[in-house]
C-alpha atoms as a PDB file:
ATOM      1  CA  UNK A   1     -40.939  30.759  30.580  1.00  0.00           C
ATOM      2  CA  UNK A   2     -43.716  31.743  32.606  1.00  0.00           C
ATOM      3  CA  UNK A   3     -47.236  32.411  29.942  1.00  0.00           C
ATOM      4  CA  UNK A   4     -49.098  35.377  30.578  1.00  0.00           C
ATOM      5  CA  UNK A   5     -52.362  36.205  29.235  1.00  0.00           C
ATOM      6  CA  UNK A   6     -54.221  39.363  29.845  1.00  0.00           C
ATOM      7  CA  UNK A   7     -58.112  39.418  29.104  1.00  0.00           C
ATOM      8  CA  UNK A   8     -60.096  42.490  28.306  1.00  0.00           C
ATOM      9  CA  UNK A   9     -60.828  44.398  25.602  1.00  0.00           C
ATOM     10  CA  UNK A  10     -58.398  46.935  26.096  1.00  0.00           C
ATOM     11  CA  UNK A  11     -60.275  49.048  29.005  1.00  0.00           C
ATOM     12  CA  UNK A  12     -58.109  51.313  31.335  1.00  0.00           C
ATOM     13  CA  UNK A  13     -58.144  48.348  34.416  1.00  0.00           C
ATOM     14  CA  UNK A  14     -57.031  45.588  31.403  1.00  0.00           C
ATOM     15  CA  UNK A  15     -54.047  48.320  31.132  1.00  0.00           C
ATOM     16  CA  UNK A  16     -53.281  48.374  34.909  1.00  0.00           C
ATOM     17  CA  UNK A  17     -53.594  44.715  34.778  1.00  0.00           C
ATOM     18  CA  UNK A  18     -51.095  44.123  31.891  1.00  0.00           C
ATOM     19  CA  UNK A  19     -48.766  47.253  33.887  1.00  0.00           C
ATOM     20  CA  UNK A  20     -49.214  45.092  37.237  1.00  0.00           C
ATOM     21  CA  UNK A  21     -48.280  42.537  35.686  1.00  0.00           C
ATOM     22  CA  UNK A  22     -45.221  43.113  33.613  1.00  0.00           C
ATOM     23  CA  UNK A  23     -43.766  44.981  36.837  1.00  0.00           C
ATOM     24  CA  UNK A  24     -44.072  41.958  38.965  1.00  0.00           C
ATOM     25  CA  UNK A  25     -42.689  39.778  36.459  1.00  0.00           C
ATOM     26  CA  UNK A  26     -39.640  41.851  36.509  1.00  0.00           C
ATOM     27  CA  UNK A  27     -39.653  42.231  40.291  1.00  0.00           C
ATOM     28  CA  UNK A  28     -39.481  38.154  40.317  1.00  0.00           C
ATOM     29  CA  UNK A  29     -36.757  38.079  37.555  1.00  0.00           C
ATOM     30  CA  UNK A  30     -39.468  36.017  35.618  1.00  0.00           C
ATOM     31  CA  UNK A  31     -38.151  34.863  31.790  1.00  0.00           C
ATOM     32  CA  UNK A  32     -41.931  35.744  30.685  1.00  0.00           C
ATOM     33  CA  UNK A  33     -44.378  36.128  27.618  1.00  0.00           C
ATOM     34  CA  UNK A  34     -47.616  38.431  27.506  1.00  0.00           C
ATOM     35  CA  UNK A  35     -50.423  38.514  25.153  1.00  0.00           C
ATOM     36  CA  UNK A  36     -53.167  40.696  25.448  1.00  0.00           C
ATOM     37  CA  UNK A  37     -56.585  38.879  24.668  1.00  0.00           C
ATOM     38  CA  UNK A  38     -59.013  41.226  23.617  1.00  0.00           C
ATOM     39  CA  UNK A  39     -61.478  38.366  21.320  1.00  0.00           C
ATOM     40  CA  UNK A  40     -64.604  38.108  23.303  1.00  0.00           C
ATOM     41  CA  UNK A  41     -64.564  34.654  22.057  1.00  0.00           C
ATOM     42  CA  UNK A  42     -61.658  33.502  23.503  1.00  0.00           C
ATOM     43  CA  UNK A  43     -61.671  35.066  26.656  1.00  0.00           C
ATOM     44  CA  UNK A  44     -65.253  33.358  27.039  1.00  0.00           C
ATOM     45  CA  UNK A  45     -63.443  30.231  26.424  1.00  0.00           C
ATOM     46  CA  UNK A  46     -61.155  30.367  29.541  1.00  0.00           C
ATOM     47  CA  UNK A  47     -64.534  30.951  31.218  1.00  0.00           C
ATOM     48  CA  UNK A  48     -64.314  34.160  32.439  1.00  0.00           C
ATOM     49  CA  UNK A  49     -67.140  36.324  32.850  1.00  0.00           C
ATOM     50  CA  UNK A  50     -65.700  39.573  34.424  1.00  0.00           C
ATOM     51  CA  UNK A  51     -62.402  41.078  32.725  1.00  0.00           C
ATOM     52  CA  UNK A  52     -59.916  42.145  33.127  1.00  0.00           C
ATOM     53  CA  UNK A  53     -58.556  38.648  33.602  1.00  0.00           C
ATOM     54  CA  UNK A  54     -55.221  37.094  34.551  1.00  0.00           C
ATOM     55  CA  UNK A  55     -54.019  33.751  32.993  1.00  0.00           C
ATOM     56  CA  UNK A  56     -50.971  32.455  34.028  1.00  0.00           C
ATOM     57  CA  UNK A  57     -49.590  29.295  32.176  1.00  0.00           C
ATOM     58  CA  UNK A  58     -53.061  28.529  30.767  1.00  0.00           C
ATOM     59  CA  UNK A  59     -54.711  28.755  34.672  1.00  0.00           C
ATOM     60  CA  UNK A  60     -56.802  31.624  35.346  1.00  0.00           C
ATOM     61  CA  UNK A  61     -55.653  33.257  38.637  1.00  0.00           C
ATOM     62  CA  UNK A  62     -57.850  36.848  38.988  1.00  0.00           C
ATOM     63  CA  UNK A  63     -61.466  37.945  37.143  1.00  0.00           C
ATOM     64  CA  UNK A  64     -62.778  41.310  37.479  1.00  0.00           C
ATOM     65  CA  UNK A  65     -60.408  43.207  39.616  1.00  0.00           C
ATOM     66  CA  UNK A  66     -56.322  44.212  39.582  1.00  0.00           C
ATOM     67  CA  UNK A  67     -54.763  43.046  41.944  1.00  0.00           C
ATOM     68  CA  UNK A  68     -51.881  45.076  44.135  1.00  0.00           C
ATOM     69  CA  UNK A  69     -48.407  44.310  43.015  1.00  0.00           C
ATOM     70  CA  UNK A  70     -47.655  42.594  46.375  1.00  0.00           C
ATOM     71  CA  UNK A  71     -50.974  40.091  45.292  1.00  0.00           C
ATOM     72  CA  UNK A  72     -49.543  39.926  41.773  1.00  0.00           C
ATOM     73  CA  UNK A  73     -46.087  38.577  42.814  1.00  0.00           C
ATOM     74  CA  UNK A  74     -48.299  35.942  44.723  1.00  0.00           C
ATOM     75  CA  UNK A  75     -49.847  35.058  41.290  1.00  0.00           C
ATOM     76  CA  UNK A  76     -46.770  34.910  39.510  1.00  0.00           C
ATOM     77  CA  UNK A  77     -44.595  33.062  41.976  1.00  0.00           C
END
């Protein structure tokens, strides 16, 4: 089961990035988990310093920007 962590505080672009996300999962047939990490703490811990952010199995794979869905699947794969 793939881990997916969004990073943000819950702004309209962490929204599209959770969206983007979920949708590509599916699109993959991904068995997948997502948490939403909205503790400025933490998500200075992963080292990001641009959200929204995209963690995938503990790796961060996009700061700062939402990728399209075809750039997602990429991410995902």
């Amino acid at each position: 089961m793939k881990k997916i962590q969004v990073l943000g505080t819950g702004c309209p672009k962490c929204m599209k990035l959770t969206e983007a996300a979920e949708t590509a999962a599916k699109a993959l047939g991904l068995s997948y988990e997502i948490e939403k990490v909205t503790d400025l703490n933490r998500i200075a811990e992963f080292g990001v310093m641009f959200t929204p952010a995209l963690v995938v199995d503990g790796t961060v794979k996009v700061a700062g920007k939402v990728p399209s869905l075809e750039e997602m699947k990429k991410l995902l794969a």
